[in-house]
C-alpha atoms as a PDB file:
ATOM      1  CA  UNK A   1      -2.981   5.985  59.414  1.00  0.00           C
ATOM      2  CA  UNK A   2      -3.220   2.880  57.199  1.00  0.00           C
ATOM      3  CA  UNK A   3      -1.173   2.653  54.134  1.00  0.00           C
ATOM      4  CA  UNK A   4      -3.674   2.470  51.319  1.00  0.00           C
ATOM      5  CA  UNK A   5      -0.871   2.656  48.400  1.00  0.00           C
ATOM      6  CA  UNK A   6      -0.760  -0.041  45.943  1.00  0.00           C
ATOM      7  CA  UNK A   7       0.374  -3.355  46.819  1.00  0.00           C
ATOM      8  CA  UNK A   8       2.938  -6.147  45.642  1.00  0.00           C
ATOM      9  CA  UNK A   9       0.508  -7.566  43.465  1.00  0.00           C
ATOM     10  CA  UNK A  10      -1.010  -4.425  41.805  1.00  0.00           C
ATOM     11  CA  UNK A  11       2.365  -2.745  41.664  1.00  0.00           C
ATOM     12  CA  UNK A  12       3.364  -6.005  39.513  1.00  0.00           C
ATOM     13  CA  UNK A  13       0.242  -5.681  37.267  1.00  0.00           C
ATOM     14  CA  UNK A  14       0.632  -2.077  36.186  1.00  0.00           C
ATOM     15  CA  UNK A  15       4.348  -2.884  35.557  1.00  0.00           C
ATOM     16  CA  UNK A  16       3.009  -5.874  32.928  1.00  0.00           C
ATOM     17  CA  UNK A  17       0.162  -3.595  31.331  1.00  0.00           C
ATOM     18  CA  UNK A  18       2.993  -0.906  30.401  1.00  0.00           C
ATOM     19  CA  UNK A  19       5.953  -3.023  29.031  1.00  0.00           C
ATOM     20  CA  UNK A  20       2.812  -4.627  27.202  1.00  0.00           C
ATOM     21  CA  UNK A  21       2.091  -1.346  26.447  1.00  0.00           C
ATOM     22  CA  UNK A  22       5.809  -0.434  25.306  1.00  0.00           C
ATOM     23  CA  UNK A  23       6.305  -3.761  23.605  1.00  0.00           C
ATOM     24  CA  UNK A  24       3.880  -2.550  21.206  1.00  0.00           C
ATOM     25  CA  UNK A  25       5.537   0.765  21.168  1.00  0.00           C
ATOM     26  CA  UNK A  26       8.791  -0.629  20.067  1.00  0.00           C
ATOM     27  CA  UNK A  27       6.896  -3.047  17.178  1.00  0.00           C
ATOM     28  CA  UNK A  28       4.942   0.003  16.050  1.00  0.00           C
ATOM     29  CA  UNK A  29       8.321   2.183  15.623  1.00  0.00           C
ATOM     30  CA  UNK A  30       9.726  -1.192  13.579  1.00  0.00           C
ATOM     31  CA  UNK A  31       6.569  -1.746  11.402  1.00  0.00           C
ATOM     32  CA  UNK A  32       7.024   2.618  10.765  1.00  0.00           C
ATOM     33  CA  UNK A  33      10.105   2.296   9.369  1.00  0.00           C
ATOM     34  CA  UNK A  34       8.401   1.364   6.176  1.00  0.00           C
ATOM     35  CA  UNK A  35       6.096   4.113   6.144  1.00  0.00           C
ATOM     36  CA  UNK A  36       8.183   7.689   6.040  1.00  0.00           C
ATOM     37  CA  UNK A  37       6.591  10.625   8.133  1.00  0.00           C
ATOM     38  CA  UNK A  38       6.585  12.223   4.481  1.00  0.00           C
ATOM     39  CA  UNK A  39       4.555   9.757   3.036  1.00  0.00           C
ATOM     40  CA  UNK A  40       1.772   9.943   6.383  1.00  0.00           C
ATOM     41  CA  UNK A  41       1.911  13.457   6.006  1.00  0.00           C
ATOM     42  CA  UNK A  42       1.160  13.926   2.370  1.00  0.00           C
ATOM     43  CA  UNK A  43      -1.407  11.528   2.631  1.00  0.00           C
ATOM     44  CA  UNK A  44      -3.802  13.527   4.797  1.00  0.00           C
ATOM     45  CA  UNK A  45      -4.243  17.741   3.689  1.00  0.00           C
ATOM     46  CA  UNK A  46      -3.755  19.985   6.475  1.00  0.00           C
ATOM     47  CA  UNK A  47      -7.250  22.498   7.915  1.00  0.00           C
ATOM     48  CA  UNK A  48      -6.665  24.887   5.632  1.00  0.00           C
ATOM     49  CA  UNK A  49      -4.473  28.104   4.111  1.00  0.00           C
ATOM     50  CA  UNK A  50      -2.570  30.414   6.657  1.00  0.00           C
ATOM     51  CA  UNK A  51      -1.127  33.621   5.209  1.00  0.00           C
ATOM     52  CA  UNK A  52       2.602  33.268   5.337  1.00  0.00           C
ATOM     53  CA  UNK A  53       3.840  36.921   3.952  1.00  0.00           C
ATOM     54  CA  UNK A  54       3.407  39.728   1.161  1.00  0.00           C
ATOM     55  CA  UNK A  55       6.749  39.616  -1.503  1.00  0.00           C
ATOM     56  CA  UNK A  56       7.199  41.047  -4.960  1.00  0.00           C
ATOM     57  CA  UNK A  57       5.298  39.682  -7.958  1.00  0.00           C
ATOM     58  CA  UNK A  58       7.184  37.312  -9.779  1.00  0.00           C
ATOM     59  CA  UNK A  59       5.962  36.545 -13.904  1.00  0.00           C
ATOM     60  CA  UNK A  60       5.121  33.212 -12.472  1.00  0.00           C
ATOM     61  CA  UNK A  61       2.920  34.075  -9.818  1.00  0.00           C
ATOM     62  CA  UNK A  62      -0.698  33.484 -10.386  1.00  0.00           C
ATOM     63  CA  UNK A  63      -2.062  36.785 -10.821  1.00  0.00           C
ATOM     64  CA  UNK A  64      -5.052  35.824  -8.070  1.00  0.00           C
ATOM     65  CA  UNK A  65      -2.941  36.584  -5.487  1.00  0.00           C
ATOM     66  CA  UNK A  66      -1.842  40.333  -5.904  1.00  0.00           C
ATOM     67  CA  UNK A  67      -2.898  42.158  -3.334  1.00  0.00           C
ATOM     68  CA  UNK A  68      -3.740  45.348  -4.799  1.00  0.00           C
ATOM     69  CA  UNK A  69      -3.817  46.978  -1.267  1.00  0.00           C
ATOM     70  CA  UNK A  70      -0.081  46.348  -0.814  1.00  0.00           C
ATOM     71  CA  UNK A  71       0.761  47.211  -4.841  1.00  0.00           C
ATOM     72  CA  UNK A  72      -1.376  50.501  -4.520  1.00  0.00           C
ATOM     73  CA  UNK A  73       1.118  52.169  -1.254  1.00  0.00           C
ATOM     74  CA  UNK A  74       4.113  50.976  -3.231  1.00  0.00           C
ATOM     75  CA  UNK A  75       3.708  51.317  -6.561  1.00  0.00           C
ATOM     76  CA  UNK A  76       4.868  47.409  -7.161  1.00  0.00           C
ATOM     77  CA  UNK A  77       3.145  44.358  -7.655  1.00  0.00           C
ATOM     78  CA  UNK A  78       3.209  42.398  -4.738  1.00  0.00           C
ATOM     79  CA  UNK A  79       1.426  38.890  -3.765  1.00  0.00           C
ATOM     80  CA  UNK A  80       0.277  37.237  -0.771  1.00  0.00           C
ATOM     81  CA  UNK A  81       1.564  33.975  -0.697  1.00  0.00           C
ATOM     82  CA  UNK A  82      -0.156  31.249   1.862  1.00  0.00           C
ATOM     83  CA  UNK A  83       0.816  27.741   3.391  1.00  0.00           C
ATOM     84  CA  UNK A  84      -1.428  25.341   4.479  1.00  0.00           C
ATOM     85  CA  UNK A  85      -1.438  25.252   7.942  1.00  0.00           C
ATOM     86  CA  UNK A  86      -0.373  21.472   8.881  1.00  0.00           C
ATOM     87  CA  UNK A  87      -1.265  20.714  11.698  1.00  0.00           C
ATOM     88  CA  UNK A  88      -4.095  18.145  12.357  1.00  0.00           C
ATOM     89  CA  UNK A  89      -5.787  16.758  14.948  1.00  0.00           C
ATOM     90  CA  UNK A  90      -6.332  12.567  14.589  1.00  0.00           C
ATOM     91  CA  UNK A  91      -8.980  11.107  16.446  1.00  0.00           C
ATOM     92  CA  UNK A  92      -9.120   6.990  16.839  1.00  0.00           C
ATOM     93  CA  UNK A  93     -12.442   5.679  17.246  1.00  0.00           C
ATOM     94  CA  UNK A  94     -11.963   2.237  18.792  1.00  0.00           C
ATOM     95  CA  UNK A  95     -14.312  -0.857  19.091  1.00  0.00           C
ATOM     96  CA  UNK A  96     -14.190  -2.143  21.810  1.00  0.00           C
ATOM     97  CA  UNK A  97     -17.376  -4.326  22.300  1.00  0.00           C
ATOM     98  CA  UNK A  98     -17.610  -8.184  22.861  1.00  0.00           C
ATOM     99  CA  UNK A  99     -16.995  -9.030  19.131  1.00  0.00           C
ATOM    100  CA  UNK A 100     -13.618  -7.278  19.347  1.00  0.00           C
ATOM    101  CA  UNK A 101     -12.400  -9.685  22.026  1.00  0.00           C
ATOM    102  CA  UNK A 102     -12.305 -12.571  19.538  1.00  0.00           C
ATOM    103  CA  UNK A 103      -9.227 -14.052  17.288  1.00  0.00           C
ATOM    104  CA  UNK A 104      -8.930 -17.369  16.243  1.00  0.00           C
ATOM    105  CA  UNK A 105      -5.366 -15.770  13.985  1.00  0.00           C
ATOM    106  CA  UNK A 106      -2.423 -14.117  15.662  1.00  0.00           C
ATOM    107  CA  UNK A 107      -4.072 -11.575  17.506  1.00  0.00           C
ATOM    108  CA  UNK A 108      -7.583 -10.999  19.100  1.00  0.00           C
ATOM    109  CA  UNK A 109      -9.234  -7.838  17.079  1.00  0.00           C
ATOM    110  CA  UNK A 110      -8.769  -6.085  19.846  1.00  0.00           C
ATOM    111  CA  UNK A 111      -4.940  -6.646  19.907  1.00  0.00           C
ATOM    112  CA  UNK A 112      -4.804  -5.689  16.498  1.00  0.00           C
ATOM    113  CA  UNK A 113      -6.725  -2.638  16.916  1.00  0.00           C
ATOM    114  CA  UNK A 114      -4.374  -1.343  19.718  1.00  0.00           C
ATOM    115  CA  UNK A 115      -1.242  -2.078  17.599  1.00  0.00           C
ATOM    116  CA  UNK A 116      -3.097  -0.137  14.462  1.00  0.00           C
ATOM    117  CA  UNK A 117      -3.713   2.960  17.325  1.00  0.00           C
ATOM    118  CA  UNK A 118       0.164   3.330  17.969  1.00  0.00           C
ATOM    119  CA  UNK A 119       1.002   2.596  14.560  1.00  0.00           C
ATOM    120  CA  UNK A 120      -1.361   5.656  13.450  1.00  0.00           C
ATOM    121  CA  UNK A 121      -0.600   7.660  17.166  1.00  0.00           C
ATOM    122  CA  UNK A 122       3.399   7.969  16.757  1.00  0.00           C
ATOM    123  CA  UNK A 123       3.052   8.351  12.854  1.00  0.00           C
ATOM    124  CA  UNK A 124       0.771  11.677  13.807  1.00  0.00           C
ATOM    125  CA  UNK A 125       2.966  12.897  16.434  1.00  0.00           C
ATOM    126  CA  UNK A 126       5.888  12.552  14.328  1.00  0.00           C
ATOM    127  CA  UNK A 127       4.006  15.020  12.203  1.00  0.00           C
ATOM    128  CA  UNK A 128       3.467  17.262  14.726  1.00  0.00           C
ATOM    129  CA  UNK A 129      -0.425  16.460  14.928  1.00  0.00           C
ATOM    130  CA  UNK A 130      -2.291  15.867  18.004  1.00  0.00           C
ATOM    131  CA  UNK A 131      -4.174  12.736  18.688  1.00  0.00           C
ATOM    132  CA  UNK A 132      -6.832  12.058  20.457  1.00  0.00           C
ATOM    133  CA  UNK A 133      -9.384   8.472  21.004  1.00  0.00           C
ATOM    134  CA  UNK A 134     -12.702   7.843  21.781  1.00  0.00           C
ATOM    135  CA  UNK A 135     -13.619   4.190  22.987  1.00  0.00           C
ATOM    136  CA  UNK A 136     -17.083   2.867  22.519  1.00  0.00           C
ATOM    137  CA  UNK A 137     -19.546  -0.682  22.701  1.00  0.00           C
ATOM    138  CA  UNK A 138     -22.833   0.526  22.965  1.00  0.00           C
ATOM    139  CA  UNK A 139     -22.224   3.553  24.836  1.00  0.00           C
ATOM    140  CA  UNK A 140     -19.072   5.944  24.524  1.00  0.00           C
ATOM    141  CA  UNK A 141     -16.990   4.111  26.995  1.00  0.00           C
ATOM    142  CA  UNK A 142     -13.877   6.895  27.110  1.00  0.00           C
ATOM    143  CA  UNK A 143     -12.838   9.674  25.366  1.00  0.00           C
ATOM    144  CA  UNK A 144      -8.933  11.212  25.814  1.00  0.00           C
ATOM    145  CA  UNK A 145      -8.978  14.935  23.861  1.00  0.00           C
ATOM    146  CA  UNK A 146      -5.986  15.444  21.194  1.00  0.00           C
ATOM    147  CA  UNK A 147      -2.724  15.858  22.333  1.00  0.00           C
ATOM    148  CA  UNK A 148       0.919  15.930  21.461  1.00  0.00           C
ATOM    149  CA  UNK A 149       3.524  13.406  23.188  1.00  0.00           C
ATOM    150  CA  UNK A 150       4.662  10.026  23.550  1.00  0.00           C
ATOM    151  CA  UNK A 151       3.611   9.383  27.219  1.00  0.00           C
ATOM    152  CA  UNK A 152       0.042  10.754  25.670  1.00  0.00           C
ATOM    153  CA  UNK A 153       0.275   8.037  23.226  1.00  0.00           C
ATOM    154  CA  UNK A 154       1.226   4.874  25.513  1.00  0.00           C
ATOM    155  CA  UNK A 155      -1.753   5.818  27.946  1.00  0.00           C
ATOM    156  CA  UNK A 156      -4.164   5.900  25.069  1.00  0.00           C
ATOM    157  CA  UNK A 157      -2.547   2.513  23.862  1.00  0.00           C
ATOM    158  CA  UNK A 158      -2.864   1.352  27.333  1.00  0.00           C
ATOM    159  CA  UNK A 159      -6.598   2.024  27.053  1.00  0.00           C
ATOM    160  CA  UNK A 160      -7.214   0.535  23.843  1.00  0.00           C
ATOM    161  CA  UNK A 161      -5.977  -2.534  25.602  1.00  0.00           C
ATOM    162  CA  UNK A 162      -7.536  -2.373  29.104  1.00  0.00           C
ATOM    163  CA  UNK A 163     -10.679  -0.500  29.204  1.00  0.00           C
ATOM    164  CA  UNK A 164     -13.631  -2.717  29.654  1.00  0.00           C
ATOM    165  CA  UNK A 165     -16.846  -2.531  27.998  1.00  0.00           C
ATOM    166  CA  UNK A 166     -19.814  -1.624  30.722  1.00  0.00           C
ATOM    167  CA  UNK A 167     -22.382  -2.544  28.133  1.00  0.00           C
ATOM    168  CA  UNK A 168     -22.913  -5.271  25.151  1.00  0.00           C
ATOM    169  CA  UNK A 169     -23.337  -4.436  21.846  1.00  0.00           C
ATOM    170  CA  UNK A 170     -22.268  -1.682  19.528  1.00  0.00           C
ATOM    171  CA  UNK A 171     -23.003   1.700  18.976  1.00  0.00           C
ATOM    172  CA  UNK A 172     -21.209   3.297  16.067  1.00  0.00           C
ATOM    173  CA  UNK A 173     -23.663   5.908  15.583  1.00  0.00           C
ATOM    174  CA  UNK A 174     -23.357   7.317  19.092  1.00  0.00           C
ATOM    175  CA  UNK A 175     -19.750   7.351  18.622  1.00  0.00           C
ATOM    176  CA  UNK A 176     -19.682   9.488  15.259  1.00  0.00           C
ATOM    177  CA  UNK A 177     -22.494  12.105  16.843  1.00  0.00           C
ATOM    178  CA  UNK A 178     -19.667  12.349  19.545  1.00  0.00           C
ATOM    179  CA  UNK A 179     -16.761  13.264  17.598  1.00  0.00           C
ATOM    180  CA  UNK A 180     -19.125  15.209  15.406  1.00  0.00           C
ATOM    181  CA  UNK A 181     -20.565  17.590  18.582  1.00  0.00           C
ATOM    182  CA  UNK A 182     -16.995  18.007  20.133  1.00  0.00           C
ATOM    183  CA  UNK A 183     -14.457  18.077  17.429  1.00  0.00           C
ATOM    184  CA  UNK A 184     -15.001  21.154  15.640  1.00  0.00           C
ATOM    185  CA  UNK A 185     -12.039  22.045  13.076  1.00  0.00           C
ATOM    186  CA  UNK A 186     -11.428  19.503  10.559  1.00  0.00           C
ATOM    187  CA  UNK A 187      -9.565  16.187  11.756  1.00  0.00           C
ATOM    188  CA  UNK A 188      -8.354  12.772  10.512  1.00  0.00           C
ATOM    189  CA  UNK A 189     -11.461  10.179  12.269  1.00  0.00           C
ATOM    190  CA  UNK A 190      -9.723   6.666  11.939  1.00  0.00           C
ATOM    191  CA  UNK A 191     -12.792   4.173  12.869  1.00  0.00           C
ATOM    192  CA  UNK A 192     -10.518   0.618  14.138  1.00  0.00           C
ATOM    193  CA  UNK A 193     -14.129  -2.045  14.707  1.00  0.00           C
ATOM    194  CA  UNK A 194     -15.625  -4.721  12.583  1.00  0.00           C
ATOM    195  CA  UNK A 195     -18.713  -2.768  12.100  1.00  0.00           C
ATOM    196  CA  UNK A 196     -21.244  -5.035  13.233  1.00  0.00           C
ATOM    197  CA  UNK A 197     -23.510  -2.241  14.398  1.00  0.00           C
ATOM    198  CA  UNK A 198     -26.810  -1.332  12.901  1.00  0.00           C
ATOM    199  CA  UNK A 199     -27.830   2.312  11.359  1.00  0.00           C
ATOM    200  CA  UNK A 200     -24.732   4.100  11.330  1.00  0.00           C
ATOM    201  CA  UNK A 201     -24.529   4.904   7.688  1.00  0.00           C
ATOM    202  CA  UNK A 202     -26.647   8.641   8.680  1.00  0.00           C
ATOM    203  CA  UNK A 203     -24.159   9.803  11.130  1.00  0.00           C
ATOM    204  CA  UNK A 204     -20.989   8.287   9.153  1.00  0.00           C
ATOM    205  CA  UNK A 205     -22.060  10.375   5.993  1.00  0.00           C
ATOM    206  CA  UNK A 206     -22.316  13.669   8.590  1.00  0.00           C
ATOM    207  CA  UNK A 207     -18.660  12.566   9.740  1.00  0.00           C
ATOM    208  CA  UNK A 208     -17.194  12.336   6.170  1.00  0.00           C
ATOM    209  CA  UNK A 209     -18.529  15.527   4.955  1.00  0.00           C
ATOM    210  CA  UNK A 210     -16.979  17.194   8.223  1.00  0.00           C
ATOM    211  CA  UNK A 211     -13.886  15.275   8.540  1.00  0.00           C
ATOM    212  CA  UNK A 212     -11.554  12.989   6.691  1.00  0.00           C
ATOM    213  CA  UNK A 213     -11.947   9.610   7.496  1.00  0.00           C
ATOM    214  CA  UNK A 214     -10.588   6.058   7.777  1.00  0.00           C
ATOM    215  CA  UNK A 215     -12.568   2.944   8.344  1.00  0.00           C
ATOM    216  CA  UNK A 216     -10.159   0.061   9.547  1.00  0.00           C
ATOM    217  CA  UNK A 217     -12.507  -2.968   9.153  1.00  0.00           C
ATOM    218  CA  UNK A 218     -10.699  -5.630  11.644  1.00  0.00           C
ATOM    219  CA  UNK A 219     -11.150  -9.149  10.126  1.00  0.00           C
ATOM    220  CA  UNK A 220     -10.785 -12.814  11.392  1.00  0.00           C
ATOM    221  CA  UNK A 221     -10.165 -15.941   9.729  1.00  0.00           C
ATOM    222  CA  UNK A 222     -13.004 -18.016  11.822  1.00  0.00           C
ATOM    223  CA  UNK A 223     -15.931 -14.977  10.378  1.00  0.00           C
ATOM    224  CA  UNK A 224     -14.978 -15.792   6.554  1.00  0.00           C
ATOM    225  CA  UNK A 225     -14.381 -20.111   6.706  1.00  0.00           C
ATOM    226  CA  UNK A 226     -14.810 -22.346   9.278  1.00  0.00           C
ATOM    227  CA  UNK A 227     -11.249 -23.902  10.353  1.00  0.00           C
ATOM    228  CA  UNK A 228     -11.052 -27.716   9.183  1.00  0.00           C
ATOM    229  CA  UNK A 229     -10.908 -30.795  10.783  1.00  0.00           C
ATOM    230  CA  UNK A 230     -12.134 -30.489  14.178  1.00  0.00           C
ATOM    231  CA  UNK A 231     -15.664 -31.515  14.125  1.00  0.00           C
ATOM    232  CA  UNK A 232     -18.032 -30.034  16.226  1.00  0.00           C
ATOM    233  CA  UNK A 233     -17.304 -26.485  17.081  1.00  0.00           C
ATOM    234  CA  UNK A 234     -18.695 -24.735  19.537  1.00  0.00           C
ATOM    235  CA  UNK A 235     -19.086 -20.908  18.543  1.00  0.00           C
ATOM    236  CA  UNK A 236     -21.029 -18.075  20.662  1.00  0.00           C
ATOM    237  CA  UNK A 237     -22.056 -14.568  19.121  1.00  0.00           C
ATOM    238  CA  UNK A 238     -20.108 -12.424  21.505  1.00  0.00           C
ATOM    239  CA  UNK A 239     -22.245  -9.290  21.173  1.00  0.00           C
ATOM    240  CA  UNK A 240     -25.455 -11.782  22.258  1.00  0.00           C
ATOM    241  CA  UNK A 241     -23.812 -14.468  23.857  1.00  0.00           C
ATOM    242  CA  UNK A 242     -26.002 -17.080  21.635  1.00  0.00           C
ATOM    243  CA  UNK A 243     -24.376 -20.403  21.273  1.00  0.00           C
ATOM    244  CA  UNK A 244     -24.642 -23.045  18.808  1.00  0.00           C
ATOM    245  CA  UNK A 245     -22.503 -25.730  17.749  1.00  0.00           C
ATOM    246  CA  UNK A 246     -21.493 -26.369  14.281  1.00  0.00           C
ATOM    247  CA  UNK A 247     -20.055 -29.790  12.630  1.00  0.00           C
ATOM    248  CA  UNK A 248     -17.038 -28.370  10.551  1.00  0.00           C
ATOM    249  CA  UNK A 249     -16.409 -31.855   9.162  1.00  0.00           C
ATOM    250  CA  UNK A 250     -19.677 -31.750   7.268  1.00  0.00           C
ATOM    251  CA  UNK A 251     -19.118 -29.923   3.805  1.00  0.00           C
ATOM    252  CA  UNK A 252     -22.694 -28.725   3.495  1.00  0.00           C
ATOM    253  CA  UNK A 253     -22.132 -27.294   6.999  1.00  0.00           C
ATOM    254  CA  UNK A 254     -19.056 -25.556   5.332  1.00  0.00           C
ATOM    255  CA  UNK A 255     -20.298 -24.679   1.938  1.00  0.00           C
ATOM    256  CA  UNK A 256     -23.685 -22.701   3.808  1.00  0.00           C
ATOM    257  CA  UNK A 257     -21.532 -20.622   6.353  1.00  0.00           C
ATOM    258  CA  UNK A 258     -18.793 -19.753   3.994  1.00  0.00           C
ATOM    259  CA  UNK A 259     -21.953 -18.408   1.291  1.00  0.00           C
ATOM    260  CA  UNK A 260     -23.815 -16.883   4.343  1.00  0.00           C
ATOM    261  CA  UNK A 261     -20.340 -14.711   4.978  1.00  0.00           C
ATOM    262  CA  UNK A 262     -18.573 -14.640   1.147  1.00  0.00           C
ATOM    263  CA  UNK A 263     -20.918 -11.262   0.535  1.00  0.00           C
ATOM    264  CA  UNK A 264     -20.464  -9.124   3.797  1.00  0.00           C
ATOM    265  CA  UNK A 265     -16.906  -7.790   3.651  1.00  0.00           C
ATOM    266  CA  UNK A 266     -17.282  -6.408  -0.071  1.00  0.00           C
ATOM    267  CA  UNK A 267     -20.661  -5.096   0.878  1.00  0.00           C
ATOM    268  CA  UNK A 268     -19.576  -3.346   3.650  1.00  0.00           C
ATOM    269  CA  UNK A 269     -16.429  -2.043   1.447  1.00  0.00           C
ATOM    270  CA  UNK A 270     -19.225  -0.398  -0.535  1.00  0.00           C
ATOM    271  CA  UNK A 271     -21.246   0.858   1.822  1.00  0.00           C
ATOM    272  CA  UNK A 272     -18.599   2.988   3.849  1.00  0.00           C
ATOM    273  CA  UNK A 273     -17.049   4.135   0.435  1.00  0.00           C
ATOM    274  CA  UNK A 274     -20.417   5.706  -0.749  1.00  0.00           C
ATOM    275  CA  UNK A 275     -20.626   7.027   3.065  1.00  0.00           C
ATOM    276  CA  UNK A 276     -17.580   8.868   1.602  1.00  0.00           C
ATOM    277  CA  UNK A 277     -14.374   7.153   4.338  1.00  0.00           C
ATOM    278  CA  UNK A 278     -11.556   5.366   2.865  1.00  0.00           C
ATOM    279  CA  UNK A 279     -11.928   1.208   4.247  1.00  0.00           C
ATOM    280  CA  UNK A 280      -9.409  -0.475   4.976  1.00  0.00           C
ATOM    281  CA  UNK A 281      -9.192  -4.592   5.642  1.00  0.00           C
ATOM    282  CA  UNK A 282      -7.202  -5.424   8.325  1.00  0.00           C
ATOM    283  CA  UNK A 283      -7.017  -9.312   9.539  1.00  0.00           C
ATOM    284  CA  UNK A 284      -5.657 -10.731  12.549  1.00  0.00           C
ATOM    285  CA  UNK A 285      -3.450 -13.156  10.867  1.00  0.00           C
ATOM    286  CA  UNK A 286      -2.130 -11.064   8.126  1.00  0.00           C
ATOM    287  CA  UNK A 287       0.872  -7.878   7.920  1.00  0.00           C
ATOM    288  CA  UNK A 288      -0.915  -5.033   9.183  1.00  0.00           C
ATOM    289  CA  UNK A 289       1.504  -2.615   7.925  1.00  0.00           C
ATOM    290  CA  UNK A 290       1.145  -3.111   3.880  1.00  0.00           C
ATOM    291  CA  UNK A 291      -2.460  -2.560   3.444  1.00  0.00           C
ATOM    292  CA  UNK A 292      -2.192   1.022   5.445  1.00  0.00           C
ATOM    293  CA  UNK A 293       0.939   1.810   3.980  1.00  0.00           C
ATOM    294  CA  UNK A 294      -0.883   1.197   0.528  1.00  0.00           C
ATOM    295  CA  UNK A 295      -3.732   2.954   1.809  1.00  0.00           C
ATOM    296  CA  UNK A 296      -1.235   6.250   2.519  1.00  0.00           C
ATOM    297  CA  UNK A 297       0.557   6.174  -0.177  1.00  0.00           C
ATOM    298  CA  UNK A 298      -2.667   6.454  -2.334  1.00  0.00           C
ATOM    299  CA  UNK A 299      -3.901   9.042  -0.932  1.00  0.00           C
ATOM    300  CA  UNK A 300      -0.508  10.991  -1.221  1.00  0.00           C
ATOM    301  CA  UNK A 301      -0.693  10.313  -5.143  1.00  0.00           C
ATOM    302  CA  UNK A 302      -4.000  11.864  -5.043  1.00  0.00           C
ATOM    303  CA  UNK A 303      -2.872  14.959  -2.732  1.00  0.00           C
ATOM    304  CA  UNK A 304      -4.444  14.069   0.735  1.00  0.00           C
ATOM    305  CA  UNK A 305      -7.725  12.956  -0.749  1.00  0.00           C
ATOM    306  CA  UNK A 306      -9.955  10.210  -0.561  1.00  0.00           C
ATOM    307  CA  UNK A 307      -9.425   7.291  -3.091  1.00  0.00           C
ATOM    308  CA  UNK A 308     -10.385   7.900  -6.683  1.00  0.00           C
ATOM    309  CA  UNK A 309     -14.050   5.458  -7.114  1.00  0.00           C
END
């Protein structure tokens, strides 16, 4: 029978896409090093209360918690005392339409949304939490259900990376009504696109009052100023694929495009704040670590809830 394995060539590209895949891995564990697994912990509440076990009342007990069942057989006061019950699921909703493939800084958005994903997937597992992705354009392109484990994490990595989009554009909206018909219990929903997508803002608010989550707005240089000194430049919408050529040496040229863009980003802060997520700015030529480590510890001051507004 004919050998219909892989061959020299694809062997060799698999073996790139995963020591891509565990290059990242090893910057993510670097860049974490910063962040403590106590501070990503605190910063997100666990699903709830579990009972943990009836003991004797103690003066400083809250009296709210005697369980007169247990103090009526023995005579004593006794309490039930409760933990919350930790363990989370984290779900990464990834971009991954045409506009994610550009970067005129460091990375491509998309890069930088895959290093974000292990950043956030190892931090979760070394919580103990499962975690989980779901990668969309204009259709939900692939979904990988919560789990636990490092090999778990470098596949979803490796899909943030190298699943393509089958369709242009972006659909948020279908993504959220996704997560919000599957994922039942009450889960960390970090949202890694640059939100060019239209009527979203419905099914984001229905996500937020279900969930807790985390909109990581990706951000490049070339959509706030137009780079200097290298006259006409040639720039095509990626989610249209409309071209049209701009002179970059002409100030007026300049002064328009940087007014047409100066009012989005804060705008769109606004918006998903009174959505009720926590933004985040992210930008391909800047430390991704310090704005989510600011972001974390935050919320930890604030016990696992949203920013104070």
């Amino acid at each position: 029978m004919p050998d219909h394995g892989p061959n020299q060539a694809e062997t060799a590209a698999v073996a790139e896409v995963m020591a891509r895949v565990r290059r990242i891995e090893l910057s993510a564990r670097r860049l974490m090093q910063t962040l403590s697994a106590g501070e990503y912990r605190s910063a997100f509440r666990g699903r709830g209360l579990e009972f943990a076990e009836v003991r004797g009342y103690d003066e400083s007990d809250d009296h709210r918690t005697i369980d007169w069942n247990v103090t009526a057989r023995t005579g004593e006061l006794h309490v039930r005392r409760y933990e919350e019950e930790r363990e989370l699921s984290t779900i990464l909703l990834v971009d991954i339409s045409g506009s994610q493939a550009a970067g005129t800084g460091q990375l491509l958005k998309r890069d930088l949304a895959a290093n974000v994903c292990a950043l956030i997937a190892f931090a979760a597992l070394g919580s103990n939490d499962r975690v989980g992705a779901v990668l969309f354009s204009n259709v939900v392109e692939h979904f990988m259900a919560p789990r636990k484990g490092r090999n778990h994490a470098l596949h979803l990595v490796r899909d943030v990376l190298f699943v393509q989009p089958t369709a242009a554009g972006t659909d948020l909206a279908a993504a959220l009504r996704l997560v919000t018909r599957a994922v039942r219990k009450r889960s960390v929903l970090f949202v890694l696109s640059d939100f060019l997508a239209p009527d979203y803002e419905r099914e984001l608010r229905v996500a937020t009052a279900r969930h807790d989550v985390i909109c990581a707005v990706t951000v490049d240089p070339l959509e706030q100023t137009l780079p200097e000194g290298v006259g006409l430049l040639g720039v095509r919408d990626p989610e249209t694929g409309e071209e049209r050529l701009l002179d970059t040496d002409d100030p007026r040229v300049r002064a328009a495009y940087a007014e047409a863009r100066a009012g989005r980003l804060p705008g769109l802060l606004r918006q998903l704040s009174a959505c009720g997520a926590d933004p985040v700015v992210l930008h391909t030529d800047g430390d991704v670590m310090a704005p989510l480590a600011r972001l974390f510890r935050l919320r930890a001051s604030r016990g696992g809830r949203r920013w104070a507004r």
